[in-house]
PDB file of N, CA and C in Angstrom:
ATOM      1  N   UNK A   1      74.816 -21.014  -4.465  1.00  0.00           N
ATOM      2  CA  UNK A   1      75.165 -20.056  -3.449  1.00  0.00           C
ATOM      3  C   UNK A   1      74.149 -18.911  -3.462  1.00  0.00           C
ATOM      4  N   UNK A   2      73.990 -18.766  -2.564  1.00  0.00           N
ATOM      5  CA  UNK A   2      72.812 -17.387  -2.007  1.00  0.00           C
ATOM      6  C   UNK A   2      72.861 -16.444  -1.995  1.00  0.00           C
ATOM      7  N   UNK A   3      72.690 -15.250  -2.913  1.00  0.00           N
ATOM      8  CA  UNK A   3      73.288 -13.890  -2.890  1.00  0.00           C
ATOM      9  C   UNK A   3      73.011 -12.930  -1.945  1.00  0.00           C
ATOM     10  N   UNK A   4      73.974 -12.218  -1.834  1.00  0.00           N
ATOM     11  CA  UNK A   4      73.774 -11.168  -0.771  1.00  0.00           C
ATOM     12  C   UNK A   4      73.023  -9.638  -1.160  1.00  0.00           C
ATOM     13  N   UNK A   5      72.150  -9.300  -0.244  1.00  0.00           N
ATOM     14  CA  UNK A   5      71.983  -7.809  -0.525  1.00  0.00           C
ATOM     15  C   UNK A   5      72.198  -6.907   0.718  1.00  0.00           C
ATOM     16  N   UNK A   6      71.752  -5.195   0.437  1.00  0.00           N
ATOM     17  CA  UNK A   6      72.186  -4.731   1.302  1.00  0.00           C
ATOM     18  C   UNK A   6      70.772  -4.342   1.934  1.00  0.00           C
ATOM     19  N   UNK A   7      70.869  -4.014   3.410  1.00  0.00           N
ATOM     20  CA  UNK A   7      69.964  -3.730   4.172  1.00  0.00           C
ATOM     21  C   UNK A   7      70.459  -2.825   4.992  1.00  0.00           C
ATOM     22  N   UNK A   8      69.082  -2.003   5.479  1.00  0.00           N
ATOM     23  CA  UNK A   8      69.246  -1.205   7.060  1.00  0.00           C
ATOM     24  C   UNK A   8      68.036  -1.581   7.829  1.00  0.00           C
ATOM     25  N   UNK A   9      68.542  -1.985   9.389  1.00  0.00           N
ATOM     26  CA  UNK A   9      67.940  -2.478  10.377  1.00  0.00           C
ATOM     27  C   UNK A   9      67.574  -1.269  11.030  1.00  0.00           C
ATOM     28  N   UNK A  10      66.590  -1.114  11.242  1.00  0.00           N
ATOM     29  CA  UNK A  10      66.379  -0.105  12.387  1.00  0.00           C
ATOM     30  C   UNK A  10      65.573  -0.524  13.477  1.00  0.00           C
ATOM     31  N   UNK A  11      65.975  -0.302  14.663  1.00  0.00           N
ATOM     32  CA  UNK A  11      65.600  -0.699  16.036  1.00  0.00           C
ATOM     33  C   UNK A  11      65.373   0.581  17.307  1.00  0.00           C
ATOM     34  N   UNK A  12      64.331   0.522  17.589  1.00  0.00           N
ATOM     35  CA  UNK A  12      63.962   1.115  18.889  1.00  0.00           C
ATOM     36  C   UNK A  12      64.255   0.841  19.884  1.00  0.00           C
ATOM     37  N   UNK A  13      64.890   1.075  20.973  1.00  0.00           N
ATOM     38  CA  UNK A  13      64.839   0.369  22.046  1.00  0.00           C
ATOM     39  C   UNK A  13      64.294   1.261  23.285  1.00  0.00           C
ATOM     40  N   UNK A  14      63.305   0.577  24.085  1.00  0.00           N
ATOM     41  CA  UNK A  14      61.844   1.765  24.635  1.00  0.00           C
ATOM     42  C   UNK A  14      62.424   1.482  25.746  1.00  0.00           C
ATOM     43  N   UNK A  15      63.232   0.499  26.186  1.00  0.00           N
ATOM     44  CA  UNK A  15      64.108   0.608  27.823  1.00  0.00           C
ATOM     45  C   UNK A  15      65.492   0.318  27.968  1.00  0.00           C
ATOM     46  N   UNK A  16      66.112   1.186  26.909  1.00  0.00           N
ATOM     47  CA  UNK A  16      68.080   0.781  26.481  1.00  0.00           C
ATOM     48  C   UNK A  16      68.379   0.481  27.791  1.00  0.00           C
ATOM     49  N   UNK A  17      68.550   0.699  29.192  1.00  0.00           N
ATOM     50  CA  UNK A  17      69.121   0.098  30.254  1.00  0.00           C
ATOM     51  C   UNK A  17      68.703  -1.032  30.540  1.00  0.00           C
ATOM     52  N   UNK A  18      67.337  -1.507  30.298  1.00  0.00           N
ATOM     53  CA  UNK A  18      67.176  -3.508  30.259  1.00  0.00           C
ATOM     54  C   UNK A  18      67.546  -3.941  29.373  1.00  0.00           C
ATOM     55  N   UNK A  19      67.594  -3.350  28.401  1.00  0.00           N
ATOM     56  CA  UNK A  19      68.041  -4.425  27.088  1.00  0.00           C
ATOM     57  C   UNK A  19      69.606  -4.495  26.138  1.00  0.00           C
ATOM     58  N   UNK A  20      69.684  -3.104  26.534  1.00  0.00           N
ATOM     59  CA  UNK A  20      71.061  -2.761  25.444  1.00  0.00           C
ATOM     60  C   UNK A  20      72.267  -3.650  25.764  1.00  0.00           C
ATOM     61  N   UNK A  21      72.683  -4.628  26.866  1.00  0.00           N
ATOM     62  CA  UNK A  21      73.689  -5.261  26.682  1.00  0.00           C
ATOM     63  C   UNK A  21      72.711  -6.262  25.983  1.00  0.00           C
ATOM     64  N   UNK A  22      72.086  -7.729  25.765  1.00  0.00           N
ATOM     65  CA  UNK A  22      71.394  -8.088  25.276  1.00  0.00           C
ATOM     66  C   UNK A  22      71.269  -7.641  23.243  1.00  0.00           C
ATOM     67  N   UNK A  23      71.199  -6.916  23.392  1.00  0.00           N
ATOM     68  CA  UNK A  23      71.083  -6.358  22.066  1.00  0.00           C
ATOM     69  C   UNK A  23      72.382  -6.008  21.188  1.00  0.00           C
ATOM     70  N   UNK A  24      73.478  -5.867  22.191  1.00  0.00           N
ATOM     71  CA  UNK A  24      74.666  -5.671  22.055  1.00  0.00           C
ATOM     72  C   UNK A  24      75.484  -6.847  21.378  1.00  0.00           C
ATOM     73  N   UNK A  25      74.688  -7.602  22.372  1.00  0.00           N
ATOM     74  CA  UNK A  25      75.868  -8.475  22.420  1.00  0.00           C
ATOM     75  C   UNK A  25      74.815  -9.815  21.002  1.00  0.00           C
ATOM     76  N   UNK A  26      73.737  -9.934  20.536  1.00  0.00           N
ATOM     77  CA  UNK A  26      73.207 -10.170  19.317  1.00  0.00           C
ATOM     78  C   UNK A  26      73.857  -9.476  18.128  1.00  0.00           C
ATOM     79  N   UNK A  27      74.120  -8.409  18.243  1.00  0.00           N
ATOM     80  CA  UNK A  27      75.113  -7.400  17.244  1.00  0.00           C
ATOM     81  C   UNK A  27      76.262  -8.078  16.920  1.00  0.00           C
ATOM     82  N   UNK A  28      77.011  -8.519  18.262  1.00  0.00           N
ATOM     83  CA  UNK A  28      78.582  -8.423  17.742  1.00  0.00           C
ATOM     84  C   UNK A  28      78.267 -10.111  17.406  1.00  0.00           C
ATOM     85  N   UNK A  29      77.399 -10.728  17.435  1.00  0.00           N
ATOM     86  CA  UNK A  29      77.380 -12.243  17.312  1.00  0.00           C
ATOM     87  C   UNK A  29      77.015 -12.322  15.262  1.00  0.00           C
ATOM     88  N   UNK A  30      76.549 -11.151  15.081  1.00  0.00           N
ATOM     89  CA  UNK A  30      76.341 -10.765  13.270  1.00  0.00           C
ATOM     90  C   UNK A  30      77.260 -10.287  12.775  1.00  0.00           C
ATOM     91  N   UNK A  31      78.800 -10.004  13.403  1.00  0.00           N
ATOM     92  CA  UNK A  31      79.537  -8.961  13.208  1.00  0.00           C
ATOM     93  C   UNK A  31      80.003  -8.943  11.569  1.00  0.00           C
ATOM     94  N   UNK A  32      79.642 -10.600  11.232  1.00  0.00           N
ATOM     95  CA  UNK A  32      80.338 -10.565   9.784  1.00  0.00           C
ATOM     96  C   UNK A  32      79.469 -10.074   8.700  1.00  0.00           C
ATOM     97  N   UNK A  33      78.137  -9.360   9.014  1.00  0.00           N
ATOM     98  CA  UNK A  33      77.486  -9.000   8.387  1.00  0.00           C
ATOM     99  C   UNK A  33      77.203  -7.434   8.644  1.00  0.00           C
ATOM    100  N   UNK A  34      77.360  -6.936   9.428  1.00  0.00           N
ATOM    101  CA  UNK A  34      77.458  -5.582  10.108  1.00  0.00           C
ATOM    102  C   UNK A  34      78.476  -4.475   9.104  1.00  0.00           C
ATOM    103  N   UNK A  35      78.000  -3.688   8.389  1.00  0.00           N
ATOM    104  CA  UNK A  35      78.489  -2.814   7.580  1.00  0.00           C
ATOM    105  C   UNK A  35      78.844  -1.464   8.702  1.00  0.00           C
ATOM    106  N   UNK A  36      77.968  -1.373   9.403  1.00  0.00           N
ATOM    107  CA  UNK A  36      78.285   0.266   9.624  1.00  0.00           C
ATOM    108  C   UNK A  36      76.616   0.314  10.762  1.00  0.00           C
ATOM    109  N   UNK A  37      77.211   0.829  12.098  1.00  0.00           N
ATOM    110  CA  UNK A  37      76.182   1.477  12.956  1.00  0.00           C
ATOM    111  C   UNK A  37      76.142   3.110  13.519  1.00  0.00           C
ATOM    112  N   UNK A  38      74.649   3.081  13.716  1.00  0.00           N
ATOM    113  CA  UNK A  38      74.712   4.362  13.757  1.00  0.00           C
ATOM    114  C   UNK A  38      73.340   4.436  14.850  1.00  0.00           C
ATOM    115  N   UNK A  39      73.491   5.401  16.325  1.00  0.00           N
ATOM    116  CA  UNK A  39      72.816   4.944  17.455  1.00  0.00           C
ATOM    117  C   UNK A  39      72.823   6.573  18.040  1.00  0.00           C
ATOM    118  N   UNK A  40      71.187   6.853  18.038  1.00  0.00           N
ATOM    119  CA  UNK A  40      70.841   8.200  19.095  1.00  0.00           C
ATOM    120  C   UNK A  40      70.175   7.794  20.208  1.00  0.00           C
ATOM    121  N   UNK A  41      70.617   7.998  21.067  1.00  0.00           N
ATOM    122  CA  UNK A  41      70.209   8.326  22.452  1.00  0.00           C
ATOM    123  C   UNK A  41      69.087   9.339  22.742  1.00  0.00           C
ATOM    124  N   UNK A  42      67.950   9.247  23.161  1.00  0.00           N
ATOM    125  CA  UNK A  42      67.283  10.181  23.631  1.00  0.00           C
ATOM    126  C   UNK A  42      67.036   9.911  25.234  1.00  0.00           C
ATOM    127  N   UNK A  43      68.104  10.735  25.758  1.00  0.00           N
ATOM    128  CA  UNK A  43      68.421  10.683  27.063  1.00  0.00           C
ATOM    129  C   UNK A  43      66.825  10.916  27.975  1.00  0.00           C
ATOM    130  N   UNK A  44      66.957  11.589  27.772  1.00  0.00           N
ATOM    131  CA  UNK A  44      65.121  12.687  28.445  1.00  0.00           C
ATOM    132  C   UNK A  44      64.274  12.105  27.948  1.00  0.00           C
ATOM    133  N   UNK A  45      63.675  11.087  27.321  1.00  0.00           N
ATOM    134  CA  UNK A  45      62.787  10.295  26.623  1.00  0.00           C
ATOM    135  C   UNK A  45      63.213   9.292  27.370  1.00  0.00           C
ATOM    136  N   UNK A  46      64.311   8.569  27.681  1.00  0.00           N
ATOM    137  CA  UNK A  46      64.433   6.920  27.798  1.00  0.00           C
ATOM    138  C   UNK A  46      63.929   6.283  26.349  1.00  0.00           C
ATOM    139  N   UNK A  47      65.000   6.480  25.632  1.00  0.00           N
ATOM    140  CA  UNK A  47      64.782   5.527  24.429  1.00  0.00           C
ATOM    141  C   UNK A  47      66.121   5.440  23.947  1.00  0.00           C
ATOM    142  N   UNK A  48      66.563   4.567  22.845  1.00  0.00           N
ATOM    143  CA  UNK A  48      67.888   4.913  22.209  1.00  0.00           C
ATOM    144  C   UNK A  48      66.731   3.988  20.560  1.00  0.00           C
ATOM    145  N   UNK A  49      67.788   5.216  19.588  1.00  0.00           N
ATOM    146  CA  UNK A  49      67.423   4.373  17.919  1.00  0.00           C
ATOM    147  C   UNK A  49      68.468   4.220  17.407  1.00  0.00           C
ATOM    148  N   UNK A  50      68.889   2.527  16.374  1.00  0.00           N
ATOM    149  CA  UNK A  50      70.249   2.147  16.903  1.00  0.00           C
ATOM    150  C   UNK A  50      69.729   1.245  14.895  1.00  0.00           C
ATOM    151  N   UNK A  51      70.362   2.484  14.547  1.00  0.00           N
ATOM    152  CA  UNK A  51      70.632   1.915  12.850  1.00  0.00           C
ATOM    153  C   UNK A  51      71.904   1.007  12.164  1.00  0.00           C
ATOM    154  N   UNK A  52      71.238  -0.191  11.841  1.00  0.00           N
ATOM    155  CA  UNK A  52      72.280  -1.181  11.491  1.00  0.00           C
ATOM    156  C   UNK A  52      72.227  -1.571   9.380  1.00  0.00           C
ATOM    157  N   UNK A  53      73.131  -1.031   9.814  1.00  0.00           N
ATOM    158  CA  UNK A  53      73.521  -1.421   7.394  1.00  0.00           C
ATOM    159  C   UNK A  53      74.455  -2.655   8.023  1.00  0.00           C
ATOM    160  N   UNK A  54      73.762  -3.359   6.702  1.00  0.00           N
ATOM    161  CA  UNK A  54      73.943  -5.166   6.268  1.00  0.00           C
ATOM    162  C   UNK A  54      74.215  -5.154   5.360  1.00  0.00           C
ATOM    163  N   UNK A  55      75.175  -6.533   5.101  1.00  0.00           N
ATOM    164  CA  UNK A  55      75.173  -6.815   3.740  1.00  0.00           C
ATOM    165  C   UNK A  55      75.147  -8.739   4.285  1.00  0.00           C
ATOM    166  N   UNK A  56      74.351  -9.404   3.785  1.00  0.00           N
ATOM    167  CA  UNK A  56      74.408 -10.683   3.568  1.00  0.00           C
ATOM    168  C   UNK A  56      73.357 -11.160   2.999  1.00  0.00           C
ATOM    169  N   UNK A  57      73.055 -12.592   3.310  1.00  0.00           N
ATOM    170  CA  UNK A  57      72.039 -13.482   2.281  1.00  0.00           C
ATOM    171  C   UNK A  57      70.884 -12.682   3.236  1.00  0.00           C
ATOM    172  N   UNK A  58      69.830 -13.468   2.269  1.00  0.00           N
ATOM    173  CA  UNK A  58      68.333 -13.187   2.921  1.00  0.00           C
ATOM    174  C   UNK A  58      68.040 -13.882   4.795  1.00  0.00           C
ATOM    175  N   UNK A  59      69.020 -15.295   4.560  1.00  0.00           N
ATOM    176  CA  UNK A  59      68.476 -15.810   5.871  1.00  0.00           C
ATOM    177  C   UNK A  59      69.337 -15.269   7.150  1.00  0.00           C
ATOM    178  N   UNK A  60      70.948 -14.280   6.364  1.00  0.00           N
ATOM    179  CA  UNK A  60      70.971 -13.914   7.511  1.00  0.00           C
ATOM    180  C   UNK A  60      70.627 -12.522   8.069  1.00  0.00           C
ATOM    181  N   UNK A  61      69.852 -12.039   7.542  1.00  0.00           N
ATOM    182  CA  UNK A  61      69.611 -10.710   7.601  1.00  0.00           C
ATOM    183  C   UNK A  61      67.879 -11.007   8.185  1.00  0.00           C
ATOM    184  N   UNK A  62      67.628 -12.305   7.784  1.00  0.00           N
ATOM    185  CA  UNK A  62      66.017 -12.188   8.500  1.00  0.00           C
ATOM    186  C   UNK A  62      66.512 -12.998   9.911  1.00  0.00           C
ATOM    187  N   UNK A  63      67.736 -13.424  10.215  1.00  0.00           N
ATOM    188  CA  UNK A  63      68.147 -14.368  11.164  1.00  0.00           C
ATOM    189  C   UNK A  63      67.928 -12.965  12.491  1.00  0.00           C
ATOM    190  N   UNK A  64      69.074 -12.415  11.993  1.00  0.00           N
ATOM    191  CA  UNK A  64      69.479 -10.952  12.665  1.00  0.00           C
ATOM    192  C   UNK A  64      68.390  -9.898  12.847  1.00  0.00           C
ATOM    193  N   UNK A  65      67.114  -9.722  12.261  1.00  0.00           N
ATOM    194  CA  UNK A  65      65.840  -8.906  12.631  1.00  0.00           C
ATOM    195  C   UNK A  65      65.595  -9.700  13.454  1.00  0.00           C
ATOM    196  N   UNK A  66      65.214 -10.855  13.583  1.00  0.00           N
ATOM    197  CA  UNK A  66      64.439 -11.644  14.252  1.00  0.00           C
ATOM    198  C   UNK A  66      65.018 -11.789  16.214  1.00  0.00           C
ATOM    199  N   UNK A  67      66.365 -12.554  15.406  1.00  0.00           N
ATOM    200  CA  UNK A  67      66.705 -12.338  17.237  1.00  0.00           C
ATOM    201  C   UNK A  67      66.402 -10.661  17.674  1.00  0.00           C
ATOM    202  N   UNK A  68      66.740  -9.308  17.264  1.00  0.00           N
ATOM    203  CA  UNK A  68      66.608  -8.477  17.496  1.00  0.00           C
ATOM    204  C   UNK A  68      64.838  -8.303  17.999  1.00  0.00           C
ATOM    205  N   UNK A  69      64.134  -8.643  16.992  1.00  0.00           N
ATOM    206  CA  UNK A  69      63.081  -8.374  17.493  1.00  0.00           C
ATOM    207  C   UNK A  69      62.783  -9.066  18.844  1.00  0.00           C
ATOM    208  N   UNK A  70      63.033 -10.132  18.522  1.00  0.00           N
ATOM    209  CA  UNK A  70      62.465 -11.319  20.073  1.00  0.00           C
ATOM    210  C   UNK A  70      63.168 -10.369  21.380  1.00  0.00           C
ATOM    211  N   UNK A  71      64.029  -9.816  21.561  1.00  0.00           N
ATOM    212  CA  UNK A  71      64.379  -9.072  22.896  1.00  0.00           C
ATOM    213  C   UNK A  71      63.294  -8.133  23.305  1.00  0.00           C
ATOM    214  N   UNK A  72      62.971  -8.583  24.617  1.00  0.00           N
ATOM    215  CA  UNK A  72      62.253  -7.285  25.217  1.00  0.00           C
ATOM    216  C   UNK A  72      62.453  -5.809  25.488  1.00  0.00           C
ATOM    217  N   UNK A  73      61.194  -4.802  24.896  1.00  0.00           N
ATOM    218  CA  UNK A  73      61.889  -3.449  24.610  1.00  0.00           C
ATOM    219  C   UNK A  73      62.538  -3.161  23.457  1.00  0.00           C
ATOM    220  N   UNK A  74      62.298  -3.912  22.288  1.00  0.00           N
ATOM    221  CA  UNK A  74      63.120  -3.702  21.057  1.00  0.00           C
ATOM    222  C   UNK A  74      61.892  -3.728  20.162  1.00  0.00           C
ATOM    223  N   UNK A  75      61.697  -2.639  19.202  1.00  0.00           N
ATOM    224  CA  UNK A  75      60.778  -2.755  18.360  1.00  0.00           C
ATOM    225  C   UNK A  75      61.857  -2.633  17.115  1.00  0.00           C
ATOM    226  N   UNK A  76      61.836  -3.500  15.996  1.00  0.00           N
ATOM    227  CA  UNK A  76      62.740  -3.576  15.007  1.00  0.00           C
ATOM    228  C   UNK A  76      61.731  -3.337  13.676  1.00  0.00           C
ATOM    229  N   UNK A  77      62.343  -2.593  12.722  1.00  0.00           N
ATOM    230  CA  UNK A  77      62.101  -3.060  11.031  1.00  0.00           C
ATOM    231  C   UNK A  77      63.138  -2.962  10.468  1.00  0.00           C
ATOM    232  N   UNK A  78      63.041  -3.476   9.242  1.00  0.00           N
ATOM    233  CA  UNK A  78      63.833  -3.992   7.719  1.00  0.00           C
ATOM    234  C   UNK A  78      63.463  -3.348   6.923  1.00  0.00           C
ATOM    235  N   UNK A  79      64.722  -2.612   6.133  1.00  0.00           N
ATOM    236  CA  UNK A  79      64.218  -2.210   4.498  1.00  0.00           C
ATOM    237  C   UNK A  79      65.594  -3.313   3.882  1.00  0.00           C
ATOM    238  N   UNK A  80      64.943  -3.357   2.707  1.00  0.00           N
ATOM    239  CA  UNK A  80      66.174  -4.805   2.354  1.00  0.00           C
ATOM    240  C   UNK A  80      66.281  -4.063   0.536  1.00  0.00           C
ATOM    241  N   UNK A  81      67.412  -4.088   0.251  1.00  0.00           N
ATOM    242  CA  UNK A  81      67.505  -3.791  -1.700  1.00  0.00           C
ATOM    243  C   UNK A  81      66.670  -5.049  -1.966  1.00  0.00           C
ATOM    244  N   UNK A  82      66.437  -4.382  -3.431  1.00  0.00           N
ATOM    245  CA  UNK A  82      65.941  -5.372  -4.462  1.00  0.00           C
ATOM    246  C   UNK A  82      67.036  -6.047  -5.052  1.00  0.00           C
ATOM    247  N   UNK A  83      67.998  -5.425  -5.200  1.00  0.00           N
ATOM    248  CA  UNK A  83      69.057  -5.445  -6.293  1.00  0.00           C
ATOM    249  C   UNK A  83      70.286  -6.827  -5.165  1.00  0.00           C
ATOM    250  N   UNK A  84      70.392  -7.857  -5.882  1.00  0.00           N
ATOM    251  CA  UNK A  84      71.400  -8.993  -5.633  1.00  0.00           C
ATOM    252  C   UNK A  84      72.618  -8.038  -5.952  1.00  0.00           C
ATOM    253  N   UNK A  85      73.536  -8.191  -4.708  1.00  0.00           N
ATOM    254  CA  UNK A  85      74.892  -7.967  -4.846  1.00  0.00           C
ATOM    255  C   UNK A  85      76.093  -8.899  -4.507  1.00  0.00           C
ATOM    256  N   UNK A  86      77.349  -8.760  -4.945  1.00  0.00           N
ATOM    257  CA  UNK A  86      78.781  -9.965  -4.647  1.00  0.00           C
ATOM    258  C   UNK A  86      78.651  -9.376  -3.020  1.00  0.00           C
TER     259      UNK A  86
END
């Protein structure tokens, strides 16, 4: 069995009105891995930054950057623990 660690996703999104349902709806499809979100709006910019804490294996946490990244208007990174957790 594959241990889990914890992560935070962080994502840009440079046109939240094309993409944010899209991105939304990739979210709630991870939901069993989804610890806790946290999302600013920069109204007057047109941007939103949309912080996601994880906890699962490696493949699903690179599963979940990945679709994130592939959406248009989404610039994503990963910080991932070192440390294996239950």
């Amino acid at each position: 069995m594959e241990s889990n660690r914890v992560a935070v996703i962080s994502a840009v999104l440079d046109d939240p009105v094309k993409c944010q349902v899209e991105f939304n709806k990739v979210v709630s499809q991870s939901k069993d891995i989804v610890r806790g979100r946290m999302g600013i709006p920069f109204l007057e910019e047109g941007i939103s930054v949309v912080c996601l804490t994880v906890m699962g294996t490696m493949d699903e946490i690179n599963s979940l950057t990945g679709k994130l990244g592939s959406i248009d208007s989404v610039n994503v990174k990963t910080a991932i623990s070192k440390k294996e957790v239950l």
